[in-house]
N, C-alpha and C. Protein backbone atom coordinates (compact mmCIF):
# COMPACT_ATOMS: atom_id res chain seq x y z
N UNK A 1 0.83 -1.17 0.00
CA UNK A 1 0.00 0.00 0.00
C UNK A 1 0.90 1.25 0.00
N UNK A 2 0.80 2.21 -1.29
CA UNK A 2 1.41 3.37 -1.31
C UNK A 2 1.01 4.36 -0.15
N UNK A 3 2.18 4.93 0.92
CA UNK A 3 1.97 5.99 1.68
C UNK A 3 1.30 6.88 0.91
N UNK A 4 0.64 7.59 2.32
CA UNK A 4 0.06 8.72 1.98
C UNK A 4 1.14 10.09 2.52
N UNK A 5 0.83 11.06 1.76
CA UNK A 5 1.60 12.57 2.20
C UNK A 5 1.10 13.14 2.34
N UNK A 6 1.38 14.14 3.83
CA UNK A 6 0.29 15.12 3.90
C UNK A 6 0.28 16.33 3.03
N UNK A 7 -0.95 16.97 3.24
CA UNK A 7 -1.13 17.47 2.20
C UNK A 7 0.34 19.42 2.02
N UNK A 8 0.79 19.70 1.28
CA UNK A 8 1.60 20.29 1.31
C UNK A 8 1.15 22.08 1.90
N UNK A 9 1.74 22.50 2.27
CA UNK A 9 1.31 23.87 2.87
C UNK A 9 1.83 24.81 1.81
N UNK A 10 0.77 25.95 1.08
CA UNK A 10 1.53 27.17 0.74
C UNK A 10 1.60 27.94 1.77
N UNK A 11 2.77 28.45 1.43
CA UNK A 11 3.12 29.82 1.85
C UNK A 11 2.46 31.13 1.73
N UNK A 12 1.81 31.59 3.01
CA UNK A 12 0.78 32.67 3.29
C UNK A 12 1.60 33.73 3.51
N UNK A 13 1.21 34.67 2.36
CA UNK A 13 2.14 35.89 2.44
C UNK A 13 0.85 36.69 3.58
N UNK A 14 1.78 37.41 4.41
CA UNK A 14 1.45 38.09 5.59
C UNK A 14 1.09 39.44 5.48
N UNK A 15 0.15 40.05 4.95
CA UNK A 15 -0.54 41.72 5.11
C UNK A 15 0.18 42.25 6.20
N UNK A 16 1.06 43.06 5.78
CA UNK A 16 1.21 44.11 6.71
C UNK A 16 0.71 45.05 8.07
N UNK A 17 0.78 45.16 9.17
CA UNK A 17 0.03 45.52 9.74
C UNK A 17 -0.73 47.05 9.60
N UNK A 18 -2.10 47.22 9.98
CA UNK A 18 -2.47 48.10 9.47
C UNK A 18 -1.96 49.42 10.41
N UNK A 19 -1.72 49.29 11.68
CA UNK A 19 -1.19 50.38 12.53
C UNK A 19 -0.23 49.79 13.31
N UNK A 20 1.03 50.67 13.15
CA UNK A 20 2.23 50.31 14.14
C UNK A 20 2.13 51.00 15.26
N UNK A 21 1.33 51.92 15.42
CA UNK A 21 1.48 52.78 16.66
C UNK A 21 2.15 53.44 16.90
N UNK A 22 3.54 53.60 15.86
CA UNK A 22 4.68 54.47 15.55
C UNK A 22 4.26 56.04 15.76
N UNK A 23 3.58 56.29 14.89
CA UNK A 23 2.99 58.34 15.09
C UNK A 23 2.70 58.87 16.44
N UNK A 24 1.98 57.94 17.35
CA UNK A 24 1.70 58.12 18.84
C UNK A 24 3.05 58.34 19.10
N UNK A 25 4.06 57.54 19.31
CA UNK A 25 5.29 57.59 20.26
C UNK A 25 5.75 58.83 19.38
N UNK A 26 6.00 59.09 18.18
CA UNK A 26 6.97 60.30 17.92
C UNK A 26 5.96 61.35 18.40
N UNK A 27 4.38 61.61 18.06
CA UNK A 27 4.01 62.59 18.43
C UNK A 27 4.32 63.06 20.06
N UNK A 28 3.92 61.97 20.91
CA UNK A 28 4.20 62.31 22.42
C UNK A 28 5.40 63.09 22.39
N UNK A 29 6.73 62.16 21.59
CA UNK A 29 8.20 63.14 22.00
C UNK A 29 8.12 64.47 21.61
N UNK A 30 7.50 64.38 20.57
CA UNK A 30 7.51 65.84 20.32
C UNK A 30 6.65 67.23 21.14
N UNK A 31 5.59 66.43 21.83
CA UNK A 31 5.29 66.91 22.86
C UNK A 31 5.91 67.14 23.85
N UNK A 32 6.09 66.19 24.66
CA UNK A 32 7.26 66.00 25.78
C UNK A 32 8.03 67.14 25.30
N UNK A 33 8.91 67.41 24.68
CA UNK A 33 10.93 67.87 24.19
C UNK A 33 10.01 68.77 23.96
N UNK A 34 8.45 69.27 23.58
CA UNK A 34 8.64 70.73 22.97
C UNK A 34 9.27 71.33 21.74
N UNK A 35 9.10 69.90 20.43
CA UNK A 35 10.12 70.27 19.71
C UNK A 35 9.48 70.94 19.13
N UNK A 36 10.04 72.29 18.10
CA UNK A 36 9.41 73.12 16.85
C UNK A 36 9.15 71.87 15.76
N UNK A 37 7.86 72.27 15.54
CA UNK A 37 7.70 71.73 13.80
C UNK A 37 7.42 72.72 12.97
N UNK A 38 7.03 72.08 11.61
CA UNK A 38 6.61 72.83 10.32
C UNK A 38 6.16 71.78 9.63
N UNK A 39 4.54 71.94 9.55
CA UNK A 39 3.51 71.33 8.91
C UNK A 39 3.19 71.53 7.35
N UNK A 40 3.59 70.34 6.90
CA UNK A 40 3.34 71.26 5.30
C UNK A 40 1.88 70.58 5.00
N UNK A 41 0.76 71.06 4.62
CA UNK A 41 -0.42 71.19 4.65
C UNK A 41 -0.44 70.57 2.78
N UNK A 42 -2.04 70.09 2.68
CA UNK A 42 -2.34 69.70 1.67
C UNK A 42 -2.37 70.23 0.38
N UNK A 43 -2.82 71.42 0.69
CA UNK A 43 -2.81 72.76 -0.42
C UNK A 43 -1.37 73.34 -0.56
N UNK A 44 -0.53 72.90 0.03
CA UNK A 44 1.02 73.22 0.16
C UNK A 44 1.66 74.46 1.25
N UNK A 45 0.50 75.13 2.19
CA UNK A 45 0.86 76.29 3.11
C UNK A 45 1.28 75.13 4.03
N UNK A 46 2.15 75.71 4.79
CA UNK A 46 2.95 75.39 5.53
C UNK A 46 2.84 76.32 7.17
N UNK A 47 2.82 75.59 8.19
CA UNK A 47 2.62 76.67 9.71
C UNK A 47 3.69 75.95 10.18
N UNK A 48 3.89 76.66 11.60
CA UNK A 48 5.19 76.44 12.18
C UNK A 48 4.58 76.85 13.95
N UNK A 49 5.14 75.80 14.56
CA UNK A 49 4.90 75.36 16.08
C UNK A 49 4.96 74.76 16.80
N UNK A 50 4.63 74.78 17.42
CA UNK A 50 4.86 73.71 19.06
C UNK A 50 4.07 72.59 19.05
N UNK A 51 3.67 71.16 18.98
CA UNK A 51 2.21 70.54 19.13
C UNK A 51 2.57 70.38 20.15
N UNK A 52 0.82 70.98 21.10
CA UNK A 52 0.49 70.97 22.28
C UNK A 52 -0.14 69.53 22.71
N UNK A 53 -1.24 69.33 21.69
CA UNK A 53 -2.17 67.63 21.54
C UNK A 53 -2.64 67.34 20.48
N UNK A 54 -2.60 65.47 20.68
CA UNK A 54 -3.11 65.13 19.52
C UNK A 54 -3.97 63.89 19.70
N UNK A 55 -4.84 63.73 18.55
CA UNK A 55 -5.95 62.51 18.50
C UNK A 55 -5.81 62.19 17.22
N UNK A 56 -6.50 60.97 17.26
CA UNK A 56 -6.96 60.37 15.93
C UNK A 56 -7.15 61.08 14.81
N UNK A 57 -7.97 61.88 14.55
CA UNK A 57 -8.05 62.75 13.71
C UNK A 57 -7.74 64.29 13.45
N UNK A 58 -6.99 64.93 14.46
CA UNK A 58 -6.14 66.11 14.26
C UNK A 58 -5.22 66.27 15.69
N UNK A 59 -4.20 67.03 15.50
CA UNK A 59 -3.32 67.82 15.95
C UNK A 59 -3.68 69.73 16.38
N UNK A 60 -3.04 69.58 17.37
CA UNK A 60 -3.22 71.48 17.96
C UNK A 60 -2.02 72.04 17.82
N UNK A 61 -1.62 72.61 16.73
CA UNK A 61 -0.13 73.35 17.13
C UNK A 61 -0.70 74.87 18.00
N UNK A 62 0.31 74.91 18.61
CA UNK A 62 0.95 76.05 19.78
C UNK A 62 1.67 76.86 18.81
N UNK A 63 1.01 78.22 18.34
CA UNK A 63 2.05 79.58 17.64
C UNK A 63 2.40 80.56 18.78
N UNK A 64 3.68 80.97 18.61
CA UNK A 64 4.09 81.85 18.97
C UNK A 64 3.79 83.67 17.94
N UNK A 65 2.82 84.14 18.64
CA UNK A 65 2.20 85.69 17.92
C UNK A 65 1.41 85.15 16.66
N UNK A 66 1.00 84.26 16.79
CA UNK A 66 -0.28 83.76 16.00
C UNK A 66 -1.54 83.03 16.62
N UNK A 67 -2.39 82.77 16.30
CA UNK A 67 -3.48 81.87 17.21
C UNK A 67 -3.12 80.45 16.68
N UNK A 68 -3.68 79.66 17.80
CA UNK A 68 -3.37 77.71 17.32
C UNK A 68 -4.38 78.03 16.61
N UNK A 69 -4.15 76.34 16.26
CA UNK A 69 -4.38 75.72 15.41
C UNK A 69 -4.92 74.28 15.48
N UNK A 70 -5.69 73.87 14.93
CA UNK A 70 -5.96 72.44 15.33
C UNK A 70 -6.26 72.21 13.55
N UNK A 71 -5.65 71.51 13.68
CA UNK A 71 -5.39 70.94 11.75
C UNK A 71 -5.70 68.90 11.60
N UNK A 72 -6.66 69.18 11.12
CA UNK A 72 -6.75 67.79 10.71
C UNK A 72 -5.77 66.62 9.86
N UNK A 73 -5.46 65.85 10.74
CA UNK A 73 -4.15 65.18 10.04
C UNK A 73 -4.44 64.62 8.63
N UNK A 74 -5.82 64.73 8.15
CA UNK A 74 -6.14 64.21 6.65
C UNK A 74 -5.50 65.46 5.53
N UNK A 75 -4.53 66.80 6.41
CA UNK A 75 -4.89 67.77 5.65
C UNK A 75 -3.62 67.94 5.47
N UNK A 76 -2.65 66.98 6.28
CA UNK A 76 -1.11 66.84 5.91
C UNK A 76 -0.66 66.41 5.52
N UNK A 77 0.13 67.19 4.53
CA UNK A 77 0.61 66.20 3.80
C UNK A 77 2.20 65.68 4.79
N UNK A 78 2.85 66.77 5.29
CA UNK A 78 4.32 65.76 5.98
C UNK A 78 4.30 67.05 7.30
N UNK A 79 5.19 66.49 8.04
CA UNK A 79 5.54 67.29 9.32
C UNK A 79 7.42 67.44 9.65
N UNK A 80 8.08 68.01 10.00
CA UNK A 80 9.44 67.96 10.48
C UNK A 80 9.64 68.66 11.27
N UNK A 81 10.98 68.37 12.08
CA UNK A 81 11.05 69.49 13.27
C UNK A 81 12.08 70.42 12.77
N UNK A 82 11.59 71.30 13.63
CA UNK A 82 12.46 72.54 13.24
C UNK A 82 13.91 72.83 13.98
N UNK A 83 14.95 72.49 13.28
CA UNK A 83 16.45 72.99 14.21
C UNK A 83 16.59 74.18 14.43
């Protein structure tokens, strides 16, 4: 009687995860440290500040001789800190 083999396994490529949780931890530091940013915005204007807080769906920058801001993160396009 010819053995039997089990049956062979493919290889399940693995989806990426959908949230690393990565943006939380840099946003906090940048809270914490107080670092300057500069928000470059969807339409391409660009602001410059402090983020005070943030949620799921937007950010509050802190201006110095301007009023905050609370900008919806759908409306950014990138963020960096300012040296």
């Amino acid at each position: 009687m010819p053995e039997k083999k089990p049956p062979e396994k493919k290889a399940k490529s693995t989806r990426p995860p959908e949230q690393t949780f990565e943006e939380s931890k840099y946003l906090k530091k940048l809270i914490e440290g107080k670092i300057p940013v500069r928000v470059r915005l969807s339409d391409n204007e660009e602001v410059e500040g402090v983020i005070e807080y943030y949620d799921h769906r937007f950010i509050r920058i802190t201006r110095t001789g301007a009023p905050n801001l609370f900008v919806f993160k759908h409306d950014i396009k990138y963020l960096f800190e300012v040296a």
